[in-house]
PDB file of N, CA and C in Angstrom:
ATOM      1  N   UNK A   1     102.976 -94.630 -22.052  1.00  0.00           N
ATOM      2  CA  UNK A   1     103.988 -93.762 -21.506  1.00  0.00           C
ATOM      3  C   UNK A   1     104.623 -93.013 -22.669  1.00  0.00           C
ATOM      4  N   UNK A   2     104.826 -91.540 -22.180  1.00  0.00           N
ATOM      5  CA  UNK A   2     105.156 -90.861 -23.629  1.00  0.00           C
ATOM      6  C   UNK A   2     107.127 -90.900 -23.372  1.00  0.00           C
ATOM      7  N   UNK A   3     107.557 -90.534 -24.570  1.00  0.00           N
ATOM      8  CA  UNK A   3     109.257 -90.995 -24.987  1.00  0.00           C
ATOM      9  C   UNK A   3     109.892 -89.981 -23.962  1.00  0.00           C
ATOM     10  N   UNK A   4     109.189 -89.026 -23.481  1.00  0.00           N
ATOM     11  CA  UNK A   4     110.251 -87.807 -22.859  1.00  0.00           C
ATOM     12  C   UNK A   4     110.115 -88.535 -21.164  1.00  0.00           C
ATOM     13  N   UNK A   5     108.836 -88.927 -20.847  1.00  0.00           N
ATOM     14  CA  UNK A   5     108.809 -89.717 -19.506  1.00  0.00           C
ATOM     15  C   UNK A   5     109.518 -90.810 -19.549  1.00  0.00           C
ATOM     16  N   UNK A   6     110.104 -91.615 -20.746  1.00  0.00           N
ATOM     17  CA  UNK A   6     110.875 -92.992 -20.234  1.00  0.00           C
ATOM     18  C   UNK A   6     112.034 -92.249 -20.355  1.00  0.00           C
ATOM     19  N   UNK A   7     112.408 -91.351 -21.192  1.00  0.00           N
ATOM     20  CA  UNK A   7     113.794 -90.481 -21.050  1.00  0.00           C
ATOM     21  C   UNK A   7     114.099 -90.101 -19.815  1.00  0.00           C
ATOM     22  N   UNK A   8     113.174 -89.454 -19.295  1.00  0.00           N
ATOM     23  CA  UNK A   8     113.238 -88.654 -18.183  1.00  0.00           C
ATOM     24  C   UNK A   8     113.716 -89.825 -17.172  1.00  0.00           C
ATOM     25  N   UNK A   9     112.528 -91.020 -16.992  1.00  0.00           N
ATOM     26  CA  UNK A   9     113.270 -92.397 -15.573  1.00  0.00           C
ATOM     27  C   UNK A   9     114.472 -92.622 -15.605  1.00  0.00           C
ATOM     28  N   UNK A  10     114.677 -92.768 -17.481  1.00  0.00           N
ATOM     29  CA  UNK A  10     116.198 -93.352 -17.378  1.00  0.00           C
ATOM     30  C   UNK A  10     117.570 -92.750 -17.138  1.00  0.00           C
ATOM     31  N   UNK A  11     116.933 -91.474 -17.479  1.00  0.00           N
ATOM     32  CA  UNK A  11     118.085 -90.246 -17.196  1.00  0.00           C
ATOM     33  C   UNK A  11     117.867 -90.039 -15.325  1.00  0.00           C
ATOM     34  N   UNK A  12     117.425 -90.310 -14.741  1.00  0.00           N
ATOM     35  CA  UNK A  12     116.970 -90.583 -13.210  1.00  0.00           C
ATOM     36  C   UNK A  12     117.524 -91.680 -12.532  1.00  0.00           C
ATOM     37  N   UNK A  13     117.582 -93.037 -13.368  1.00  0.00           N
ATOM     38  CA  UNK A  13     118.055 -94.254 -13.158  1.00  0.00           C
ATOM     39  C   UNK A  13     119.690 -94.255 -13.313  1.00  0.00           C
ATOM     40  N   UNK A  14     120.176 -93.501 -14.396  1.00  0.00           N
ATOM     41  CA  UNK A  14     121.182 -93.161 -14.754  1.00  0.00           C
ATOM     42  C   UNK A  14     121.958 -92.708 -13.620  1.00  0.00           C
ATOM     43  N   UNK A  15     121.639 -91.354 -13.207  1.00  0.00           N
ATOM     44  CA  UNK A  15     121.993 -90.783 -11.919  1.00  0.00           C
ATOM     45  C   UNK A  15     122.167 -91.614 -10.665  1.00  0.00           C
ATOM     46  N   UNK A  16     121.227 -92.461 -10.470  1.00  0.00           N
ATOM     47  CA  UNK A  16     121.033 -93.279  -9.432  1.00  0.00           C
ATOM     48  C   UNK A  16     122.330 -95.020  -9.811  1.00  0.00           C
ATOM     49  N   UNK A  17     122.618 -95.048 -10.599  1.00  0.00           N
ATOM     50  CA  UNK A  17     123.556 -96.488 -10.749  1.00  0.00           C
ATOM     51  C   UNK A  17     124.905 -95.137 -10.615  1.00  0.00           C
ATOM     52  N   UNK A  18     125.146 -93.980 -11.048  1.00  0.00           N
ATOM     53  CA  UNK A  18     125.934 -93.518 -10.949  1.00  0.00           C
ATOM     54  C   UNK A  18     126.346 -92.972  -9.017  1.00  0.00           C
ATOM     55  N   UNK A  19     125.806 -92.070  -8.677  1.00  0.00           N
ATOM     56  CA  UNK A  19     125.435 -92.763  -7.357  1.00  0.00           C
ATOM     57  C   UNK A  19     126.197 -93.492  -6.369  1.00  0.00           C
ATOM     58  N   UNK A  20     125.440 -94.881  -7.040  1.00  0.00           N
ATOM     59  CA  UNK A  20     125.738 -96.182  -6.026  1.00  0.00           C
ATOM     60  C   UNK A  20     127.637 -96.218  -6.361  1.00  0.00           C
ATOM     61  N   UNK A  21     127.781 -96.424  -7.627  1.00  0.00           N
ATOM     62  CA  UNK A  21     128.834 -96.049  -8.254  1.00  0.00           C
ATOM     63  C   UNK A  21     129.765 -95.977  -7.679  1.00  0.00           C
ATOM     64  N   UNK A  22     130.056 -94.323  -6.858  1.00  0.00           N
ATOM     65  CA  UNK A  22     130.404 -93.639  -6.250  1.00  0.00           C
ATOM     66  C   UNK A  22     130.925 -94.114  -4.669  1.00  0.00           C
ATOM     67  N   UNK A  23     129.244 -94.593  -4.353  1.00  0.00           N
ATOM     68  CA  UNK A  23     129.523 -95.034  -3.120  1.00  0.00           C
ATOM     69  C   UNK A  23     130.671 -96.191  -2.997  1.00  0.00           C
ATOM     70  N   UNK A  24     130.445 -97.244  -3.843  1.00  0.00           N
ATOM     71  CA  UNK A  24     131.381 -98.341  -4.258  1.00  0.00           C
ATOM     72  C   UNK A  24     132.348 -98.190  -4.003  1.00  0.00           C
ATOM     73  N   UNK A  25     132.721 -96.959  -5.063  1.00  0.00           N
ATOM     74  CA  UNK A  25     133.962 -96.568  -4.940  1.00  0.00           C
ATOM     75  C   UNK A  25     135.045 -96.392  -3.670  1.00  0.00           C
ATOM     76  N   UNK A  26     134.120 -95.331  -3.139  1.00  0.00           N
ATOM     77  CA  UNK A  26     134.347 -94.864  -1.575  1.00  0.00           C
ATOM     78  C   UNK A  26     134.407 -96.002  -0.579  1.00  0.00           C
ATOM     79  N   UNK A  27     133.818 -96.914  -1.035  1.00  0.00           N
ATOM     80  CA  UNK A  27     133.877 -97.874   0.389  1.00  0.00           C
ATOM     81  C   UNK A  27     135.295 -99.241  -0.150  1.00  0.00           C
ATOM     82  N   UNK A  28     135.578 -98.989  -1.446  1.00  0.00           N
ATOM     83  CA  UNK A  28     136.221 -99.772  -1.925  1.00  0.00           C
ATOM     84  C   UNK A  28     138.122 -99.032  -1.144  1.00  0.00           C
ATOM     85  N   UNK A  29     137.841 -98.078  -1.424  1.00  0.00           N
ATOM     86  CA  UNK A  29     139.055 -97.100  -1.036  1.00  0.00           C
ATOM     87  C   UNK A  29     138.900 -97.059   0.886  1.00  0.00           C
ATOM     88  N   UNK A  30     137.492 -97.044   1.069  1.00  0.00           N
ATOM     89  CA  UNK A  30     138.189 -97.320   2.644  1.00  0.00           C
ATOM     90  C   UNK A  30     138.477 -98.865   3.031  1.00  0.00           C
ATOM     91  N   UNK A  31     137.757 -99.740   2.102  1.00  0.00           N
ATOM     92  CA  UNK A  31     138.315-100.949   2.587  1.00  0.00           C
ATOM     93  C   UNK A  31     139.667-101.184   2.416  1.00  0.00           C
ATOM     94  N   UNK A  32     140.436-100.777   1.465  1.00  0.00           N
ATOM     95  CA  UNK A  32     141.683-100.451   1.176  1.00  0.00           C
ATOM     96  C   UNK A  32     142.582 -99.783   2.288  1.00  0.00           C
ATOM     97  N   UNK A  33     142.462 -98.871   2.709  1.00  0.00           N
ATOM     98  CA  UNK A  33     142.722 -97.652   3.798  1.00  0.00           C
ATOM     99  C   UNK A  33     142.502 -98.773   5.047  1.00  0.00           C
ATOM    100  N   UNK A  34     141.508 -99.908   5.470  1.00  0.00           N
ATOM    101  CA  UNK A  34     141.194-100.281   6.693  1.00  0.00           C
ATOM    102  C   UNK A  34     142.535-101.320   6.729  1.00  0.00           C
ATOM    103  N   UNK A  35     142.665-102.574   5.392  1.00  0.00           N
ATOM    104  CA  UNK A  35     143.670-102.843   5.221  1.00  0.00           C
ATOM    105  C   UNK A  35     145.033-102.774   5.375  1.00  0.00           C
ATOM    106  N   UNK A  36     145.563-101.673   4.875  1.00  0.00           N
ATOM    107  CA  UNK A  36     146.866-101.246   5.272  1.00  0.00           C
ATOM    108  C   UNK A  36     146.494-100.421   6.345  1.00  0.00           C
ATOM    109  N   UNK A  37     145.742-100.170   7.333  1.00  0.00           N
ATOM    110  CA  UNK A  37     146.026-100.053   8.745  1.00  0.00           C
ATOM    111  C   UNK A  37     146.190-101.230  10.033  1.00  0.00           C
ATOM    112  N   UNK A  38     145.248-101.968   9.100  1.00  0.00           N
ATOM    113  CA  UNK A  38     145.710-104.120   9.940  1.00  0.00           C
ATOM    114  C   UNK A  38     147.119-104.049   9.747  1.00  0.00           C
ATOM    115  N   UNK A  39     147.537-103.879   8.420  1.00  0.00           N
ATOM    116  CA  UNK A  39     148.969-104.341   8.080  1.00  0.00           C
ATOM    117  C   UNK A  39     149.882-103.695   9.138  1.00  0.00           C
ATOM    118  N   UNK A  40     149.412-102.075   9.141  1.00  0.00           N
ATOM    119  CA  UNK A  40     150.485-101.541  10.317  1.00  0.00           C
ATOM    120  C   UNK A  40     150.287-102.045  11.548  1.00  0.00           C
ATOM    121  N   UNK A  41     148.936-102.181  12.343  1.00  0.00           N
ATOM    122  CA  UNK A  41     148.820-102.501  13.893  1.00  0.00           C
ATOM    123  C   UNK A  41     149.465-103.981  13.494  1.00  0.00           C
ATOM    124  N   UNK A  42     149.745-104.569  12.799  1.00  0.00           N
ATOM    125  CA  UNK A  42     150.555-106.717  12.670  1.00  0.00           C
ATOM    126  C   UNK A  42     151.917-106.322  12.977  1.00  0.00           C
ATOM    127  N   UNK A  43     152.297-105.073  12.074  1.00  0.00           N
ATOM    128  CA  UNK A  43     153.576-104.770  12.355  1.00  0.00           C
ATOM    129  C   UNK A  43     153.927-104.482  13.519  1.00  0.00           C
ATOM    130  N   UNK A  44     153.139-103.603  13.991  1.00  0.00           N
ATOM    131  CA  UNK A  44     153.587-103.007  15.795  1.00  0.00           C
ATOM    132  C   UNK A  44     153.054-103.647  16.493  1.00  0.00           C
ATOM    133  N   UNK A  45     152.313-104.683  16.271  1.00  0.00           N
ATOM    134  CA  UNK A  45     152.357-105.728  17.299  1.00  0.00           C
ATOM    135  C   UNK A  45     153.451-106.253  17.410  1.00  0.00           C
ATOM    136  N   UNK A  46     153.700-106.484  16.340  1.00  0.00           N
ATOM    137  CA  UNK A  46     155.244-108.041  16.448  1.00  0.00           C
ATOM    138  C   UNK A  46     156.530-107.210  16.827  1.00  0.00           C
ATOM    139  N   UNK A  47     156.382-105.917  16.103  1.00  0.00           N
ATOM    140  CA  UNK A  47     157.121-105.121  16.791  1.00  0.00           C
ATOM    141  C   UNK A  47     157.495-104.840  18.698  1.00  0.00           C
ATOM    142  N   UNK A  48     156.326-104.961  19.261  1.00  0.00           N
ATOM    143  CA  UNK A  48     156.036-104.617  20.478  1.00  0.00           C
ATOM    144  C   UNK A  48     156.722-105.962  21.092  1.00  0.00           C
ATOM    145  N   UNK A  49     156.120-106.992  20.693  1.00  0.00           N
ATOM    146  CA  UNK A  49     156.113-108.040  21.100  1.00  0.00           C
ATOM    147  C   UNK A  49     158.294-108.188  21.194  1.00  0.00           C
ATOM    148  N   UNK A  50     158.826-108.171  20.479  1.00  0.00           N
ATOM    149  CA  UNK A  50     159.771-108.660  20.307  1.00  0.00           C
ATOM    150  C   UNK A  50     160.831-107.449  21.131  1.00  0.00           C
ATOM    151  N   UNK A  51     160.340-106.218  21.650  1.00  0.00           N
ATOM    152  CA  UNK A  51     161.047-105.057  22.347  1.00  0.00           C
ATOM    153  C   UNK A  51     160.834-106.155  23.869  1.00  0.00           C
ATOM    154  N   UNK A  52     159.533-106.729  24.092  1.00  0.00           N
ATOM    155  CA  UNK A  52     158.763-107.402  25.196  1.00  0.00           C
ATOM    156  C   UNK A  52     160.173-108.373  25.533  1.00  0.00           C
ATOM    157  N   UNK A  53     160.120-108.792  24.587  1.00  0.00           N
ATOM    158  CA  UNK A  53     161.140-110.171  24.495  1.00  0.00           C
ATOM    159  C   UNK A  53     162.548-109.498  25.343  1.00  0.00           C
ATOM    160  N   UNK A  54     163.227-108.682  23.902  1.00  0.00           N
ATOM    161  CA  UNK A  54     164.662-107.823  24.893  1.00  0.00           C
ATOM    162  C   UNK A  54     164.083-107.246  26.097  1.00  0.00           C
ATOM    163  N   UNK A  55     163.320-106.870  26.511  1.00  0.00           N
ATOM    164  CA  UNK A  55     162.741-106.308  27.887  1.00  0.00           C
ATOM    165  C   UNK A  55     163.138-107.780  29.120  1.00  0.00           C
ATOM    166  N   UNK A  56     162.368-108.937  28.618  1.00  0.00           N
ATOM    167  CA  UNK A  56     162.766-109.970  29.422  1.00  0.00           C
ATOM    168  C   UNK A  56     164.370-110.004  29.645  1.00  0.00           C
ATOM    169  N   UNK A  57     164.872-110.389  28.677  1.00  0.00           N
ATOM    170  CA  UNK A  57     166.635-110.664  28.681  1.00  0.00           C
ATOM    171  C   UNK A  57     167.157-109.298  29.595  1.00  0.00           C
ATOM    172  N   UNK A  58     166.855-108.374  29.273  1.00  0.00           N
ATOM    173  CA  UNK A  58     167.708-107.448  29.990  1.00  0.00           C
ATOM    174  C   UNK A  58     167.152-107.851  31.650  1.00  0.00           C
ATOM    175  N   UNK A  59     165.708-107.971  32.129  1.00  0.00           N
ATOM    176  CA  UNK A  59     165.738-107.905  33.495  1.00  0.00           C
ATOM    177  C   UNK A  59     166.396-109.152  33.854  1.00  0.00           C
ATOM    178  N   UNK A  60     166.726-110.352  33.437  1.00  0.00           N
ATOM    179  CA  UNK A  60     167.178-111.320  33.458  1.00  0.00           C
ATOM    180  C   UNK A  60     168.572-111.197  33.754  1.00  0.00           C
ATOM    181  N   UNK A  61     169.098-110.146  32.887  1.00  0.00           N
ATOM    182  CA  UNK A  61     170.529-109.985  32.660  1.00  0.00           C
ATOM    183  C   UNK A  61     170.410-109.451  34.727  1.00  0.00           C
ATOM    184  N   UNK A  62     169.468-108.208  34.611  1.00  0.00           N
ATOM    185  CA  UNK A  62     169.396-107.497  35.760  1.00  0.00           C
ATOM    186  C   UNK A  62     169.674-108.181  37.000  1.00  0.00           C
ATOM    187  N   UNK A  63     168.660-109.155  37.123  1.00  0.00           N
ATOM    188  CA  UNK A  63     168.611-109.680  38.390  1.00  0.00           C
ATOM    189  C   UNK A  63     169.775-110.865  38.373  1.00  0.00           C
ATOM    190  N   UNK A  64     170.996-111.280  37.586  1.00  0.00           N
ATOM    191  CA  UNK A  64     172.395-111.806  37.364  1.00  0.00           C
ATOM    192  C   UNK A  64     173.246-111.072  38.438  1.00  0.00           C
ATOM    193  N   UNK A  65     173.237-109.681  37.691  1.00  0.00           N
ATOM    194  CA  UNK A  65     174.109-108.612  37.970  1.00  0.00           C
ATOM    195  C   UNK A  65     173.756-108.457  39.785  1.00  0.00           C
ATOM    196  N   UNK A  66     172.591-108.050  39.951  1.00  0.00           N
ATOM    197  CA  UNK A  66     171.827-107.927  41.074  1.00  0.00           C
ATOM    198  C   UNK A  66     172.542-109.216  42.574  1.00  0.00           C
ATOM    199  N   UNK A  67     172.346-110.436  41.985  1.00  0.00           N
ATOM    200  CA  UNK A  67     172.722-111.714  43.009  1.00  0.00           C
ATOM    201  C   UNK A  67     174.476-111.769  42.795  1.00  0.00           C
ATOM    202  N   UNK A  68     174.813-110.929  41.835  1.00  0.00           N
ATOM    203  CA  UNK A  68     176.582-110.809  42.048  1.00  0.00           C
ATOM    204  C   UNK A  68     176.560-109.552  43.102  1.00  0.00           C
ATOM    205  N   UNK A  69     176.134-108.873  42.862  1.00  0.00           N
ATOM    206  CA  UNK A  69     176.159-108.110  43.799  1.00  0.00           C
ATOM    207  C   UNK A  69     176.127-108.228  45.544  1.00  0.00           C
ATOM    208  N   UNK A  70     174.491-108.761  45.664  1.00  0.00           N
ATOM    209  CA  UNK A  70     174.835-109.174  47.055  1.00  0.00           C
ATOM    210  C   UNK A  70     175.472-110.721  46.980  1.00  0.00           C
ATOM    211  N   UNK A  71     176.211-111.348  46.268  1.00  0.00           N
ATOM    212  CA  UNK A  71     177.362-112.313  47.003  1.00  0.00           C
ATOM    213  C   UNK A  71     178.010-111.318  47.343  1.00  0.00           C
ATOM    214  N   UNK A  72     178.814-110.754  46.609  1.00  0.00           N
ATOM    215  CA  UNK A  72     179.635-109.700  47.037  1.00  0.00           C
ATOM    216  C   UNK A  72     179.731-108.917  48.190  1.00  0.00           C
ATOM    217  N   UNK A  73     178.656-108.787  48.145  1.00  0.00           N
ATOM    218  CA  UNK A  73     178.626-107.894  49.352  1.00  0.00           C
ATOM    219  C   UNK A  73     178.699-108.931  50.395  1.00  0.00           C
ATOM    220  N   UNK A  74     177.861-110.248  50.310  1.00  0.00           N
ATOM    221  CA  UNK A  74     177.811-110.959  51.526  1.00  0.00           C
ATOM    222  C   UNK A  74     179.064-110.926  52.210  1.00  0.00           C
ATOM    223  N   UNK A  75     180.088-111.430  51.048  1.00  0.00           N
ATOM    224  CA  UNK A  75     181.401-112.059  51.102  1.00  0.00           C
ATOM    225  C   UNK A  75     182.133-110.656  51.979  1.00  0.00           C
ATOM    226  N   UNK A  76     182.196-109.381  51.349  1.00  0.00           N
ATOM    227  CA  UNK A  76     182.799-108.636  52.024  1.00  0.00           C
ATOM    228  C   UNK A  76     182.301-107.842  53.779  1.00  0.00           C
ATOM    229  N   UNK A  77     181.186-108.227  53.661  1.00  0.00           N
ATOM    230  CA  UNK A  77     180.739-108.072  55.420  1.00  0.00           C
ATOM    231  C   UNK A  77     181.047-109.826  55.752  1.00  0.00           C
ATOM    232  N   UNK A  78     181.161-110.625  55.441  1.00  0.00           N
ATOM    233  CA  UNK A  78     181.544-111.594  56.681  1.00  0.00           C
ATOM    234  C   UNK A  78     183.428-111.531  57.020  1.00  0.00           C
ATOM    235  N   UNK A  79     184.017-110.919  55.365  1.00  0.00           N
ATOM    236  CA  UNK A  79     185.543-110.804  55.931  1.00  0.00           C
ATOM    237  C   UNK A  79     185.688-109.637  57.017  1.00  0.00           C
ATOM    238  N   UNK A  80     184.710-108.639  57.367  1.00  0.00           N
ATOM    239  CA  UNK A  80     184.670-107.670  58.105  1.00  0.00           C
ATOM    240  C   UNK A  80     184.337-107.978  59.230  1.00  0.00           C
ATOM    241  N   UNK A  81     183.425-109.046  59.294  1.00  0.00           N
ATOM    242  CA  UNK A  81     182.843-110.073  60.425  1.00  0.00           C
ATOM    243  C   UNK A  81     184.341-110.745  61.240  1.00  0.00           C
ATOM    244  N   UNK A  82     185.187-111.314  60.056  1.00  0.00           N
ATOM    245  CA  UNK A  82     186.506-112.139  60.716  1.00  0.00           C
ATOM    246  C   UNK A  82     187.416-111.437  61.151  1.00  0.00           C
ATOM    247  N   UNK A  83     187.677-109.977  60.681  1.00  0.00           N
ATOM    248  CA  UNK A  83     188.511-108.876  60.609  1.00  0.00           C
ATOM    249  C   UNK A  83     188.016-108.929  62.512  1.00  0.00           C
ATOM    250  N   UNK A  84     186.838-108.102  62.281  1.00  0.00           N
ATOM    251  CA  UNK A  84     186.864-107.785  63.744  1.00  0.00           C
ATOM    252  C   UNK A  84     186.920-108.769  65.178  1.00  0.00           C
ATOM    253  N   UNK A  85     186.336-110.306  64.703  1.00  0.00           N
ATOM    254  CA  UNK A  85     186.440-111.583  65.339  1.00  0.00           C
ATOM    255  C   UNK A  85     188.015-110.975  65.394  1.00  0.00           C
ATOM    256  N   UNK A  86     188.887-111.340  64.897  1.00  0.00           N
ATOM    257  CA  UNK A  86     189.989-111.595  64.958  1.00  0.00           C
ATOM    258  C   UNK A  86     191.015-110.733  65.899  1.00  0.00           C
ATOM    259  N   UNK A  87     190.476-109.357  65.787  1.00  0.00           N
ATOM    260  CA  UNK A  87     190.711-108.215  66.527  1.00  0.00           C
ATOM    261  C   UNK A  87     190.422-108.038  67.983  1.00  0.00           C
ATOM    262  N   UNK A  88     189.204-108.424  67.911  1.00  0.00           N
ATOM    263  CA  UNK A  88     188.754-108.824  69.216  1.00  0.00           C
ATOM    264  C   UNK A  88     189.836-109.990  70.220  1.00  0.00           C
ATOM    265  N   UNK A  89     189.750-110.732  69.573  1.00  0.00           N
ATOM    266  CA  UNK A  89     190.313-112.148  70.366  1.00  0.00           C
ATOM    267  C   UNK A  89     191.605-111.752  69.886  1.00  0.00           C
ATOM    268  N   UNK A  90     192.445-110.566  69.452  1.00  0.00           N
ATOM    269  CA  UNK A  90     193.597-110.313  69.955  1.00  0.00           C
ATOM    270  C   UNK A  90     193.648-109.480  70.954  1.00  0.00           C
ATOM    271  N   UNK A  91     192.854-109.205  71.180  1.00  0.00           N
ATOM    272  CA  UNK A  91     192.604-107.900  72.542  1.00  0.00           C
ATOM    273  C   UNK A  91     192.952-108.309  73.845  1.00  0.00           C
TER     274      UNK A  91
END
């Protein structure tokens, strides 16, 4: 093999580790990039999760408010109930 043909492979080989190199690189930077996008969807999960949580308490709170309500109300149609009983049987 003459000196300009092993020049020539290695200057070929050269190119080619440079190259891969490259690619490395690139996949090193998206594994990076894939990373801190896990990190964000962990965040807005737990994020989500914990709005989920106050979401419970408030309908909780809701349906409190809700059963005061109809006592309330019960209470004020049966005094309307005695009101008119009472009216009646003064008649």
């Amino acid at each position: 093999m003459k000196i300009s043909e092993s020049s020539g492979k290695k200057e070929e080989f050269n190119e080619e580790i440079v190259e891969i190199q490259e690619k490395q690189r690139k996949c090193k930077e998206r594994i990076e990039e894939l990373i801190e996008d896990r990190k964000i969807i962990e965040k807005l999960q737990k994020d989500k999760l914990e709005l989920m949580k106050e979401e419970v308490e408030l309908m909780k709170e809701e349906v409190e408010i809700m059963k005061e309500m109809m006592k309330n109300t019960a209470e004020i149609m049966e005094k309307q109930l005695k009101d008119v009983a009472a009216w009646f049987s003064g008649v």
